[in-house]
N, C-alpha and C. Protein backbone atom coordinates (compact mmCIF):
# COMPACT_ATOMS: atom_id res chain seq x y z
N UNK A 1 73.62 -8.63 43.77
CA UNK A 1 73.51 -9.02 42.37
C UNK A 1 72.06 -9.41 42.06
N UNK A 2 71.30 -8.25 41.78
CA UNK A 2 70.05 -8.53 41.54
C UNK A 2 69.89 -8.04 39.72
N UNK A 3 68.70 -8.80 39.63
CA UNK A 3 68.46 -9.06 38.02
C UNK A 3 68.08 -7.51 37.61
N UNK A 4 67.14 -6.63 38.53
CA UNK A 4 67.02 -5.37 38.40
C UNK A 4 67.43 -4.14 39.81
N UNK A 5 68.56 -4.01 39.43
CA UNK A 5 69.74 -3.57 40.96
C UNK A 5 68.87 -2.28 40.85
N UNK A 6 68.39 -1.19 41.88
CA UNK A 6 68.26 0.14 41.86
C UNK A 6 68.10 0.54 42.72
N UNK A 7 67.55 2.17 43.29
CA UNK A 7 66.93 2.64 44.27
C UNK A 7 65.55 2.35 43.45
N UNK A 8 64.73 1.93 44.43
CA UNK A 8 63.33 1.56 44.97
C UNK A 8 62.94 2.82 45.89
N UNK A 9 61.53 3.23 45.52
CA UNK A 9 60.40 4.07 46.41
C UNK A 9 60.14 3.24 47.00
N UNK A 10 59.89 3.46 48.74
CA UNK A 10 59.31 2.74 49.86
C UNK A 10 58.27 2.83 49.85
N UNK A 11 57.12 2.86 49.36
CA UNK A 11 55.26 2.82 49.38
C UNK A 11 54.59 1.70 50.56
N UNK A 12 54.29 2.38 51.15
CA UNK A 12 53.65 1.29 52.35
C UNK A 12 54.29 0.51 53.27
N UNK A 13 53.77 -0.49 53.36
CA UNK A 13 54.41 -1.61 53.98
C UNK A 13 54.49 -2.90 52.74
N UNK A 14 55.97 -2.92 53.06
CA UNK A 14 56.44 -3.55 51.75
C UNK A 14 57.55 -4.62 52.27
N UNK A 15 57.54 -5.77 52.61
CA UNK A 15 58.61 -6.94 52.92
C UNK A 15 60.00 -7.23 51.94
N UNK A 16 61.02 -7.70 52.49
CA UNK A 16 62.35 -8.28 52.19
C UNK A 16 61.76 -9.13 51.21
N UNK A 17 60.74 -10.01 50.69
CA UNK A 17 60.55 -11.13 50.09
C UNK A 17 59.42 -10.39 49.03
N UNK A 18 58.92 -9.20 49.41
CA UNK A 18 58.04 -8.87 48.49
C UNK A 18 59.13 -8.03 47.46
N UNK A 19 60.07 -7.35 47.87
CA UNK A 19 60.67 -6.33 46.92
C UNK A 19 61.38 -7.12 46.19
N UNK A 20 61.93 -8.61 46.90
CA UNK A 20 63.25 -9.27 46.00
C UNK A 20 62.26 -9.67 44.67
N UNK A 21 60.87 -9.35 44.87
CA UNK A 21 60.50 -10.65 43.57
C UNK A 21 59.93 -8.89 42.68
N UNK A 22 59.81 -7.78 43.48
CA UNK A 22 59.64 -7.00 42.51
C UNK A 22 61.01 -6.48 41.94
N UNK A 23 62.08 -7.08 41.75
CA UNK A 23 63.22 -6.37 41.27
C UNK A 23 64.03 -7.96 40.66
N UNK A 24 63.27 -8.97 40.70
CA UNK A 24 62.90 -10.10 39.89
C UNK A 24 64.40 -11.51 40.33
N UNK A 25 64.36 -10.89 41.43
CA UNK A 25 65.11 -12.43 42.22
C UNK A 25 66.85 -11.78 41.95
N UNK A 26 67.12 -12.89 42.18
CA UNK A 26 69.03 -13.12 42.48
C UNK A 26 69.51 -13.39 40.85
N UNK A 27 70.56 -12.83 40.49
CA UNK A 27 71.17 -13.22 39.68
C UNK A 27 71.69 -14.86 39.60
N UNK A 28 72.19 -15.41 38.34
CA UNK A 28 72.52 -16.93 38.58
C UNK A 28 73.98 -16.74 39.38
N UNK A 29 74.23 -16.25 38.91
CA UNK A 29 76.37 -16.51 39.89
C UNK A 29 75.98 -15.30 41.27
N UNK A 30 74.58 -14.87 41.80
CA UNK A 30 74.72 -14.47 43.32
C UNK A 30 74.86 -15.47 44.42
N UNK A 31 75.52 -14.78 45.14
CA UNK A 31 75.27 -15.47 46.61
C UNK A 31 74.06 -15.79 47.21
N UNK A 32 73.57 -17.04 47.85
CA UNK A 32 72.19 -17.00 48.52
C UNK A 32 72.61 -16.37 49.73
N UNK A 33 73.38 -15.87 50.37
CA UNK A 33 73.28 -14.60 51.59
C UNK A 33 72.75 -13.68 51.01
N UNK A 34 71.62 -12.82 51.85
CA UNK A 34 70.95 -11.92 51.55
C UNK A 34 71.86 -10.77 52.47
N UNK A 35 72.17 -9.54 52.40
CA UNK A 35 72.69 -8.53 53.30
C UNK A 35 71.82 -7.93 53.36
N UNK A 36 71.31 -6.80 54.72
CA UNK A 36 70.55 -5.81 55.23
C UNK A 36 70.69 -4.73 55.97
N UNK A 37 71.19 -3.62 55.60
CA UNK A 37 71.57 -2.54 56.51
C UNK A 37 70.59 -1.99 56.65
N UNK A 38 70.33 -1.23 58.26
CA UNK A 38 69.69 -0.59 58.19
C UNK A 38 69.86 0.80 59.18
N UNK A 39 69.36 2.13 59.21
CA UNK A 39 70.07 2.65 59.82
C UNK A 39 69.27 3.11 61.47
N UNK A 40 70.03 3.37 62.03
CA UNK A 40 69.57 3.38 63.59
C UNK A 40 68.65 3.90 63.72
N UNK A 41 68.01 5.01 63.31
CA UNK A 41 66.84 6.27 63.91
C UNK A 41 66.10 5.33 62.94
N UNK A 42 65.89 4.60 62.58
CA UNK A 42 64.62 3.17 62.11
C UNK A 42 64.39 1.87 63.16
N UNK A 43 65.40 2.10 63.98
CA UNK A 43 65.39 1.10 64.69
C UNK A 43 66.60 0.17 64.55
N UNK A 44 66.62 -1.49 65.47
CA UNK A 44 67.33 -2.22 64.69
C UNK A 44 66.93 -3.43 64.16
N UNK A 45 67.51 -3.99 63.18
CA UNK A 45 66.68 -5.17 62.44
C UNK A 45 66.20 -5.66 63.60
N UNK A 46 65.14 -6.22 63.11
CA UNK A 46 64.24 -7.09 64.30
C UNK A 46 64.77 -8.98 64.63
N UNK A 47 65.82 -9.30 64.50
CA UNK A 47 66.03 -10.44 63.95
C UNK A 47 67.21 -10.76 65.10
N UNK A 48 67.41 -11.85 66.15
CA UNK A 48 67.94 -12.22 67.00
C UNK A 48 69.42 -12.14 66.11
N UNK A 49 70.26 -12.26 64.98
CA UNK A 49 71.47 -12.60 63.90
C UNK A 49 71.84 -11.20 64.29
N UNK A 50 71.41 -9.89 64.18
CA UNK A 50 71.09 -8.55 63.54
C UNK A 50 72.44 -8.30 64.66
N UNK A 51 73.45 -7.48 63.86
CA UNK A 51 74.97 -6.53 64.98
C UNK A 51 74.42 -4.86 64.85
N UNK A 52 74.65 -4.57 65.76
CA UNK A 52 74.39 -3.17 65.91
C UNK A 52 75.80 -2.58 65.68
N UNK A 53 76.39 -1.28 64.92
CA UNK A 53 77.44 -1.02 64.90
C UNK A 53 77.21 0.57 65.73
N UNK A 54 77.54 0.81 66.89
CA UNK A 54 76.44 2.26 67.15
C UNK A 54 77.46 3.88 66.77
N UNK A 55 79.31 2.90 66.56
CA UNK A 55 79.51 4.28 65.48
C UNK A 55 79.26 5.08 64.89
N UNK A 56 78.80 3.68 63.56
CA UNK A 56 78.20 3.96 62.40
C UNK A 56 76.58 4.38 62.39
N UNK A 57 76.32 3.89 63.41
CA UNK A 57 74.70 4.02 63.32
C UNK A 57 73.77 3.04 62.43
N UNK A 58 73.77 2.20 62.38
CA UNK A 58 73.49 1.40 61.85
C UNK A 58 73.48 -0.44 62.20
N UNK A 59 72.80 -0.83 61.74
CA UNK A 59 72.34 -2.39 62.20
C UNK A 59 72.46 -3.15 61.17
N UNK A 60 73.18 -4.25 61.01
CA UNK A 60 73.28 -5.13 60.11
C UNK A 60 72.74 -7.16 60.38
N UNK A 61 72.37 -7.61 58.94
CA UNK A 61 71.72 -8.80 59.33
C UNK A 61 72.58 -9.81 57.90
N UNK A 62 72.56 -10.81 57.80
CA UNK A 62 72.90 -11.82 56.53
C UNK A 62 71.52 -12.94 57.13
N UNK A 63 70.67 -12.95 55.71
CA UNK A 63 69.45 -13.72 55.42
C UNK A 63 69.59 -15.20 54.62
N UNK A 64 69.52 -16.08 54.70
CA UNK A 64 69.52 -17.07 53.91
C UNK A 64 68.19 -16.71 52.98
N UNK A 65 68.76 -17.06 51.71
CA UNK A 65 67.94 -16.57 50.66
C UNK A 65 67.04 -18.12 50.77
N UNK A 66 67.15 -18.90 50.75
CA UNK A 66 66.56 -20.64 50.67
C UNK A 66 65.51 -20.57 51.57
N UNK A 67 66.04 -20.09 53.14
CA UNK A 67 65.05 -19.79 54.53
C UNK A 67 64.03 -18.70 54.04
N UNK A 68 64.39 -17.99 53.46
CA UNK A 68 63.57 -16.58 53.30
C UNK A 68 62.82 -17.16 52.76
N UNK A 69 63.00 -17.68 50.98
CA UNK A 69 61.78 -18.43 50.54
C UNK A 69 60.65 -19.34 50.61
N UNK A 70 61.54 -20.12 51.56
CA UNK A 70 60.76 -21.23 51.90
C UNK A 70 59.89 -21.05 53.35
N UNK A 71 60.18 -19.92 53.66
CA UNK A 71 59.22 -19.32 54.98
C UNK A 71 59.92 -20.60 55.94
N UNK A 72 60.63 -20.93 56.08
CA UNK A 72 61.52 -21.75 57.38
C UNK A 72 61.77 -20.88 58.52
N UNK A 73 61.87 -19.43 58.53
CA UNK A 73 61.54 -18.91 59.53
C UNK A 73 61.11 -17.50 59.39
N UNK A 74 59.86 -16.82 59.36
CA UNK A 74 58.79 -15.97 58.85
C UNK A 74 59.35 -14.94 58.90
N UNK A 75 59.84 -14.61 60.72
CA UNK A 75 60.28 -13.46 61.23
C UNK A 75 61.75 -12.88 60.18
N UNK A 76 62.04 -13.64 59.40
CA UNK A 76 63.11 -13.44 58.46
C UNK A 76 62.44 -12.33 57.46
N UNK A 77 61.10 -12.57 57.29
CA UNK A 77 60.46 -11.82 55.89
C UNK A 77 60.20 -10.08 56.45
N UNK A 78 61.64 -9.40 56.88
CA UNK A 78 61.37 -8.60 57.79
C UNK A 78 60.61 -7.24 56.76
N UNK A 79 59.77 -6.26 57.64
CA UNK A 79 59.47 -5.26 56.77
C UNK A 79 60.40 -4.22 56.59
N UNK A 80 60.69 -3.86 55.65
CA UNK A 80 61.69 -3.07 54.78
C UNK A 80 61.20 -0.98 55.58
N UNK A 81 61.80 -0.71 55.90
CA UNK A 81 62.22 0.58 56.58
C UNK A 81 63.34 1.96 55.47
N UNK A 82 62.84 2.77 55.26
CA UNK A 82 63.48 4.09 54.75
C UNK A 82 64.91 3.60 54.62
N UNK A 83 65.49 3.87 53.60
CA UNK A 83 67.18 4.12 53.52
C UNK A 83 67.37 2.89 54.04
N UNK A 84 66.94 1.53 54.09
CA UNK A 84 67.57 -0.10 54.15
C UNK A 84 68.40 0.08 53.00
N UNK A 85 69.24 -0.73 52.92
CA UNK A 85 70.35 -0.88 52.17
C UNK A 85 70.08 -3.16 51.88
N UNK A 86 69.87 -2.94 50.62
CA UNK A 86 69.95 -5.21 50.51
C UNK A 86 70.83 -4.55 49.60
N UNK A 87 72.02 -6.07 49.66
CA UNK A 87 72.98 -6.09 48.89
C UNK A 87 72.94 -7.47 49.12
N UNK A 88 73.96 -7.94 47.90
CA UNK A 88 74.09 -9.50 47.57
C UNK A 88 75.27 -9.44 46.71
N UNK A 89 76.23 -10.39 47.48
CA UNK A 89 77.99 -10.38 47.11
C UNK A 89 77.39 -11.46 45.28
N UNK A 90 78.78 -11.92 45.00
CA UNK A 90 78.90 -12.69 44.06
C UNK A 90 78.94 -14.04 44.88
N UNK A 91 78.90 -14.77 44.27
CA UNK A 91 78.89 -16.32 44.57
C UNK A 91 80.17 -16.63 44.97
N UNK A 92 80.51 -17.48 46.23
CA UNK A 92 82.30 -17.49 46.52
C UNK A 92 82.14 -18.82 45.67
N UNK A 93 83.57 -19.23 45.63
CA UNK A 93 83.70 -20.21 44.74
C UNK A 93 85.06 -21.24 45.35
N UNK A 94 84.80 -22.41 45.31
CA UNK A 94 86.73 -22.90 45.37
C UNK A 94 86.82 -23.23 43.71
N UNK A 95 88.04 -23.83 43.70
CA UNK A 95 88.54 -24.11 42.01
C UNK A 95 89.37 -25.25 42.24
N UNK A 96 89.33 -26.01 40.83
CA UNK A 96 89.64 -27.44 41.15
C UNK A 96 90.44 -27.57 39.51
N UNK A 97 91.77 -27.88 39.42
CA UNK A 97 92.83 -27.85 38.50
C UNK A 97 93.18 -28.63 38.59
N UNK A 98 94.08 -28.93 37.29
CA UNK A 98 95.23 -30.16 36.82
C UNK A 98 94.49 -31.41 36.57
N UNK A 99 94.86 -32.79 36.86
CA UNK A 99 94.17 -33.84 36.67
C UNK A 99 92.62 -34.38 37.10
N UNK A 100 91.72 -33.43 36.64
CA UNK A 100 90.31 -33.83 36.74
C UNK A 100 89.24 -33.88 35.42
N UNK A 101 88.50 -34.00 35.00
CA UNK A 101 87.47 -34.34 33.72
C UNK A 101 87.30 -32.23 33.74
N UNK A 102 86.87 -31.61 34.48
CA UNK A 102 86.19 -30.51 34.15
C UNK A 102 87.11 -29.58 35.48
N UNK A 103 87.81 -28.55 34.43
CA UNK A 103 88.71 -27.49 35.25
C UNK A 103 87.86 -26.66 35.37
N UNK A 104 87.60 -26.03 36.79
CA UNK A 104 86.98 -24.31 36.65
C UNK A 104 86.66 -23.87 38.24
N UNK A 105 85.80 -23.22 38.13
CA UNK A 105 85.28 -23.24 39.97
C UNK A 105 83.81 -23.40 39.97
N UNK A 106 84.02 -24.05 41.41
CA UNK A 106 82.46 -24.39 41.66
C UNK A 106 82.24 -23.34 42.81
N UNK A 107 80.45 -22.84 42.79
CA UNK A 107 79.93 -22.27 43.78
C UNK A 107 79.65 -22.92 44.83
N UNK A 108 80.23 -21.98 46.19
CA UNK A 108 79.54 -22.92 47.15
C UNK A 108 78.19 -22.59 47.83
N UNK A 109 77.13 -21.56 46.90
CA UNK A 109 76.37 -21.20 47.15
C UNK A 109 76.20 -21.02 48.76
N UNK A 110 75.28 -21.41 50.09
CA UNK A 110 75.05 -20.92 51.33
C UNK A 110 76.41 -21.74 51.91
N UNK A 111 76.89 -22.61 51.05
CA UNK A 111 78.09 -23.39 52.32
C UNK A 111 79.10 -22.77 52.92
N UNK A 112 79.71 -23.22 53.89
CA UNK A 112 81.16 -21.86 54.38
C UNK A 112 82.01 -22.96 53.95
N UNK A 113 82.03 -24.13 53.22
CA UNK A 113 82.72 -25.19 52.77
C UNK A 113 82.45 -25.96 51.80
N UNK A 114 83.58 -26.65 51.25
CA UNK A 114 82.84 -27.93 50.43
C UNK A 114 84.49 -28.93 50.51
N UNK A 115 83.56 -30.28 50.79
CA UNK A 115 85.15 -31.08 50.95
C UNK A 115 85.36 -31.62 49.77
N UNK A 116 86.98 -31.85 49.74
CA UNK A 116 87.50 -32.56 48.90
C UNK A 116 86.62 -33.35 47.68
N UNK A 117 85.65 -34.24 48.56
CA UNK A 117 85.43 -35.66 47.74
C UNK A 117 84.28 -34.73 47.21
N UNK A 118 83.53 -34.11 47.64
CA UNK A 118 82.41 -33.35 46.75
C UNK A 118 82.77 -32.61 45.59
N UNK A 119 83.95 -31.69 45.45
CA UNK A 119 84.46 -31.07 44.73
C UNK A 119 85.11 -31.84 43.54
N UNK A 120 85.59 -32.80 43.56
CA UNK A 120 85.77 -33.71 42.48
C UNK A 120 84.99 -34.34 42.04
N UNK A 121 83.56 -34.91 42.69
CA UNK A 121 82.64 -35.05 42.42
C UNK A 121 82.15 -34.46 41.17
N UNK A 122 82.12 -33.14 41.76
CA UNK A 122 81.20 -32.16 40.49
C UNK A 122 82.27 -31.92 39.17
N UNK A 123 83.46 -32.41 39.88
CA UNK A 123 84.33 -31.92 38.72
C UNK A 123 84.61 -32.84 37.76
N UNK A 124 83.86 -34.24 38.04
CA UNK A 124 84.22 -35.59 37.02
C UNK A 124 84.57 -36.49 37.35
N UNK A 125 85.77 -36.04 38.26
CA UNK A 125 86.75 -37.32 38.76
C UNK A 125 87.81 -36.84 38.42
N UNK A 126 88.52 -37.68 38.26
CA UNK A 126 90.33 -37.87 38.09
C UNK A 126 90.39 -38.26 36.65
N UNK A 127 91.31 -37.38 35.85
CA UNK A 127 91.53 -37.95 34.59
C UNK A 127 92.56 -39.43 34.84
N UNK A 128 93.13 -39.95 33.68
CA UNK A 128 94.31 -41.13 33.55
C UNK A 128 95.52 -40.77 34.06
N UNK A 129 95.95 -39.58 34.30
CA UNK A 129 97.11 -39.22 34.10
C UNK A 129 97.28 -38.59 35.42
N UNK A 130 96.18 -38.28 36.41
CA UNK A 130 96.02 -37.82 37.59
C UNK A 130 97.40 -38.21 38.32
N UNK A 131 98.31 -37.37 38.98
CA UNK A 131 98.92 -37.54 40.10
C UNK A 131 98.42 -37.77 41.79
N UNK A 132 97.19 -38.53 41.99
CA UNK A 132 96.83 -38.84 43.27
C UNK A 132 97.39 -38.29 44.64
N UNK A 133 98.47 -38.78 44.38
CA UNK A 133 99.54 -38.80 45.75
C UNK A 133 100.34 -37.57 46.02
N UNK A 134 99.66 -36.61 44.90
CA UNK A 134 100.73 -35.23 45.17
C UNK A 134 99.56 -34.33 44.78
N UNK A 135 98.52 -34.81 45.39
CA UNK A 135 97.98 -33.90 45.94
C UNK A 135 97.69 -32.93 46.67
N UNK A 136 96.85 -31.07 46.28
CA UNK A 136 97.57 -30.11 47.62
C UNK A 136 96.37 -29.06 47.02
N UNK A 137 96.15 -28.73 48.19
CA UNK A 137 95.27 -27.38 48.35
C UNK A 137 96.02 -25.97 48.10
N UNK A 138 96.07 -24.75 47.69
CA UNK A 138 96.28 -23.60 47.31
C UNK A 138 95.80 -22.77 48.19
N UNK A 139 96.03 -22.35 48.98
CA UNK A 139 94.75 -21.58 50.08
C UNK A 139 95.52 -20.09 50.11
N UNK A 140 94.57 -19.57 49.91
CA UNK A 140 95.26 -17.92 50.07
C UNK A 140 95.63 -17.36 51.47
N UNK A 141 96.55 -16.80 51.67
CA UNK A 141 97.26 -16.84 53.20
C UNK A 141 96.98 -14.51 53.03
N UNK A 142 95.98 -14.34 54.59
CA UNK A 142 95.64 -13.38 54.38
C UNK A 142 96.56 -12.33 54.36
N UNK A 143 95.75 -11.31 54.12
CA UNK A 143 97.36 -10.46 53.91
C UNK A 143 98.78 -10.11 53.34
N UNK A 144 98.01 -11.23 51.95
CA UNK A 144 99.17 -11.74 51.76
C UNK A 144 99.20 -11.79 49.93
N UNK A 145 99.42 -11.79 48.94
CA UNK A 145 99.71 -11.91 47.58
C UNK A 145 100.41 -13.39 47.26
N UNK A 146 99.93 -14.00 48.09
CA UNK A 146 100.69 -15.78 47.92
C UNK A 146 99.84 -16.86 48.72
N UNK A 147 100.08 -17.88 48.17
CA UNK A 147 99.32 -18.86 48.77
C UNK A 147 99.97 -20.01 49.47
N UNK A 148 99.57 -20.55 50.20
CA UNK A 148 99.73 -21.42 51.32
C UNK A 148 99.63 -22.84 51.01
N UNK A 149 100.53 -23.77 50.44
CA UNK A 149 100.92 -25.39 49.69
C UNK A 149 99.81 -25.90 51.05
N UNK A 150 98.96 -26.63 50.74
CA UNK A 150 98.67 -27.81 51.77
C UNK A 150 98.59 -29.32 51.51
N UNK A 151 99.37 -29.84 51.50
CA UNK A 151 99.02 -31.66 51.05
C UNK A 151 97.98 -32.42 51.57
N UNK A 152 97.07 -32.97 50.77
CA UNK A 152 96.37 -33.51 50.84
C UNK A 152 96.19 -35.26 50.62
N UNK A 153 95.82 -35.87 51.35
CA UNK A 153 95.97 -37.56 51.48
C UNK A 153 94.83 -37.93 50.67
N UNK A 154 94.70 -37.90 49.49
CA UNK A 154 93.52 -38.12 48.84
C UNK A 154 93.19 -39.92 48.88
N UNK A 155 94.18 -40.68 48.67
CA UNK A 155 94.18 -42.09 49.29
C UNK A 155 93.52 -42.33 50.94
N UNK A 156 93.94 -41.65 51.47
CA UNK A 156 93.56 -42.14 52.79
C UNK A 156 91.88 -41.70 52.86
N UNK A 157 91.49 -40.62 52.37
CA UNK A 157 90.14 -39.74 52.34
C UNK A 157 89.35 -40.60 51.82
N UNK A 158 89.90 -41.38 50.42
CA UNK A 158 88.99 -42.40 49.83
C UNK A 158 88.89 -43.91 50.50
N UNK A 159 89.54 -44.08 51.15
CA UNK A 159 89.87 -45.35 51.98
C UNK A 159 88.87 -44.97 53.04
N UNK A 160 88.59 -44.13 53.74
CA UNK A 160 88.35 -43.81 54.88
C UNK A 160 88.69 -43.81 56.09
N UNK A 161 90.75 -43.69 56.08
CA UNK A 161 91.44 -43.78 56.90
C UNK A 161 91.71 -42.38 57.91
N UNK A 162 91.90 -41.16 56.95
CA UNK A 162 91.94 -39.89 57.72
C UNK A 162 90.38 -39.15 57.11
N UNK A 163 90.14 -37.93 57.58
CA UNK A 163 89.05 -37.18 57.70
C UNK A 163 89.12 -36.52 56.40
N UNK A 164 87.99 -36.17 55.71
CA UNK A 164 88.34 -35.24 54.33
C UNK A 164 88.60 -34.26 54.70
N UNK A 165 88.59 -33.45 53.94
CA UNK A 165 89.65 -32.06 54.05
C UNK A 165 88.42 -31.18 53.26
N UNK A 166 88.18 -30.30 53.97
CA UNK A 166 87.16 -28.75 53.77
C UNK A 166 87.95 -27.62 52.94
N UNK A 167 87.56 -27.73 51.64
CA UNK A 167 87.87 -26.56 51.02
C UNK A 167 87.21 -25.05 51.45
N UNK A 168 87.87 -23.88 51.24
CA UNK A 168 87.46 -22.70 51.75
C UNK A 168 87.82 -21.85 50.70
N UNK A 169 86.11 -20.89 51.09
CA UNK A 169 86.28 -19.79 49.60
C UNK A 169 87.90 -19.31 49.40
N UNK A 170 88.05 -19.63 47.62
CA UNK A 170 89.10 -19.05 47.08
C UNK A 170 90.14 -20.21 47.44
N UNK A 171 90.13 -21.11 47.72
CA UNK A 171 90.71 -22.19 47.40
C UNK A 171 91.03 -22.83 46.21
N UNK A 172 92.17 -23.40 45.82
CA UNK A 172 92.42 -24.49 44.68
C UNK A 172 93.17 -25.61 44.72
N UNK A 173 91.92 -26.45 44.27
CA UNK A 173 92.49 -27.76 44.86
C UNK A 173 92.91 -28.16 43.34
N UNK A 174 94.62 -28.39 43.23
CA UNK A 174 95.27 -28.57 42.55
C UNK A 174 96.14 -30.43 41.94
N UNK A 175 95.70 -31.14 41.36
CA UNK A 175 95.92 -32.39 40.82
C UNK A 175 97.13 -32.72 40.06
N UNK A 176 98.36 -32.66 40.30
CA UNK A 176 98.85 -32.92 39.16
C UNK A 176 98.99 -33.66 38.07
N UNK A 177 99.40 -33.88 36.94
CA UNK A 177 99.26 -34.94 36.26
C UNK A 177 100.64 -35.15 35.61
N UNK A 178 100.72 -36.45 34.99
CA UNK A 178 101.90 -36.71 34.76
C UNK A 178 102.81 -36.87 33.75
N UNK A 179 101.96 -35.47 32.46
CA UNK A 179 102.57 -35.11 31.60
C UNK A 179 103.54 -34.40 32.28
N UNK A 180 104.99 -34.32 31.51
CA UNK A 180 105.97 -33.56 31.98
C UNK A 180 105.36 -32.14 31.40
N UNK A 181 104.50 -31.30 30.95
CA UNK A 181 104.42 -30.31 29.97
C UNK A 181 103.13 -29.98 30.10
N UNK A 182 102.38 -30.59 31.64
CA UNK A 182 101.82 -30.32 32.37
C UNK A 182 101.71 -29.02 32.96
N UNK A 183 100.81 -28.04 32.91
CA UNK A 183 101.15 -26.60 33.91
C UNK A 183 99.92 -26.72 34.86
N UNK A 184 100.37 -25.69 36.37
CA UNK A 184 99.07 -25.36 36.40
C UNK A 184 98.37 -24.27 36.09
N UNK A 185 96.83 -24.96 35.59
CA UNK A 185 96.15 -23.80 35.25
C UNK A 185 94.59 -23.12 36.42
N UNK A 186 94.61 -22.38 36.40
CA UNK A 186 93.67 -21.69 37.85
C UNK A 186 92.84 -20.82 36.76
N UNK A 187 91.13 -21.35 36.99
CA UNK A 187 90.28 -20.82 35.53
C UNK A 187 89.45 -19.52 36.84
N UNK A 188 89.47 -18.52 36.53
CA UNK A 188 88.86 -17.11 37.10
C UNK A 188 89.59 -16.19 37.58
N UNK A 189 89.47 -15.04 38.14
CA UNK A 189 89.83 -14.07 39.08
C UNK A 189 90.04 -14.66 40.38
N UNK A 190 91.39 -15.25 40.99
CA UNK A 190 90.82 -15.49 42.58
C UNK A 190 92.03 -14.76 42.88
N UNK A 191 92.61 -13.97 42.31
CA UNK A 191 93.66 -13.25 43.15
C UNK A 191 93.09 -12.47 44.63
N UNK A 192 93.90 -12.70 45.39
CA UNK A 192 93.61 -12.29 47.11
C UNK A 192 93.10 -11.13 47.03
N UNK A 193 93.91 -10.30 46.35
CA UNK A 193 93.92 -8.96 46.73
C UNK A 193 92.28 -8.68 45.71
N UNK A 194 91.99 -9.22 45.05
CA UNK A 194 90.63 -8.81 44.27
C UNK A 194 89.28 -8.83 45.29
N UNK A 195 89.10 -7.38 45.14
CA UNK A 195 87.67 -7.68 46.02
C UNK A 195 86.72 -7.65 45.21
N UNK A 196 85.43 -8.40 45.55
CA UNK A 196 84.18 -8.68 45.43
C UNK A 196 83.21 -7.20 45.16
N UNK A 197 83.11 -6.98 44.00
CA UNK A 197 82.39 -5.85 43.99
C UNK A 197 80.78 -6.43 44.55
N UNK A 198 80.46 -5.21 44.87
CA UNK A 198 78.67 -5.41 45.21
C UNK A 198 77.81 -4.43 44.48
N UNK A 199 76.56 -5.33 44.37
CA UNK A 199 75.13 -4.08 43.79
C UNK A 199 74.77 -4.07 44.73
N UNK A 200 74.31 -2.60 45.47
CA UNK A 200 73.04 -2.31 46.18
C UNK A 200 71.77 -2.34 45.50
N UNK A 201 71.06 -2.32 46.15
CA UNK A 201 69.01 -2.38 45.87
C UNK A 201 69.02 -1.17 47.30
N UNK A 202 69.17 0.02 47.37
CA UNK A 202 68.79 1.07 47.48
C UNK A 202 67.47 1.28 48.05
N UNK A 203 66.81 1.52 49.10
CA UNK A 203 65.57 1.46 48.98
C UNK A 203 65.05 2.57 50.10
N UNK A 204 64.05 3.52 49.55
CA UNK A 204 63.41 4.53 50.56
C UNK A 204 62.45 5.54 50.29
């Protein structure tokens, strides 16, 4: 999800960090994982992360977009090779419903998580009417067109009696409240079966 997605001419020697800023950065709802294919008779990415698939012919890498920028580790700013393939998913998201100030989903931008108490955090808090104690996670069960009830001890989490609880992409952490006329509502696309389209950035 780049601001200007295309095939790119390879001219010279041209870096991962030089092309992202000529095709003018990440979209706002991208992922900071950067993707990198590249194909075998180029070599393979140069980067200790990098899987070789030797089927396919081809070598693959995921870049932290934050590291890349901030030159945290150089050898990341790899030089770009014929027929590379960068791609960049959408932003994963969990979602946070029923009794809170602000329904919707949050990004978890580079995290493979976000717990409980953070996620309500961003979401306001707990309205008046919050059901606390019947609290429960939504977790999508793979393979599957249904989701997986998990109860959650939101008392004990705030006490600091049991451990918080790690939300995971496509999660919904669900609040009830204690209007009878109450529903739940789930704000986006997170059906299981929906995949994540991608833009390539094309390049050679």
């Amino acid at each position: 999800m780049f601001l200007h997605p295309g095939i790119y001419t390879l001219q010279g020697r041209r870096t991962l960090l030089e092309m992202l800023t000529v095709v003018g950065g990440l979209q706002a709802n991208a992922s900071r994982r950067i993707k990198v294919r590249r194909q075998a008779e180029y070599g393979v990415i140069p980067l200790p992360a990098a899987a070789e698939d030797p089927e396919k012919k081809f070598s693959t890498v995921e870049i932290s977009f934050a590291s890349l920028r901030e030159s945290i580790n150089p050898a990341e700013d790899i030089v770009l090779q014929p027929y590379d393939v960068v791609s960049v998913d959408r932003a994963e998201l969990i979602y946070v419903s029923g009794g809170v100030v602000k329904i919707g989903g949050i990004e978890l931008g580079e995290r493979a998580s976000m717990s409980i108490t953070q996620a309500l955090a961003l979401s306001g808090g707990f309205t008046k009417d919050a059901l606390r104690a019947r609290a429960r996670v939504l977790r999508p069960v793979l393979n599957a067109k249904r989701r997986a009830e998990i109860d959650v001890d939101l008392t004990g989490i705030y006490e600091g009696k049991v451990n918080d609880f790690p939300l995971l992409p496509n999660d919904v952490l669900y609040i009830p409240r204690s209007s009878q006329h109450t529903i739940l509502i789930v704000v986006g696309t997170i059906g299981l079966s929906t995949l994540t389209p991608l833009i390539y950035l094309a390049l050679k």
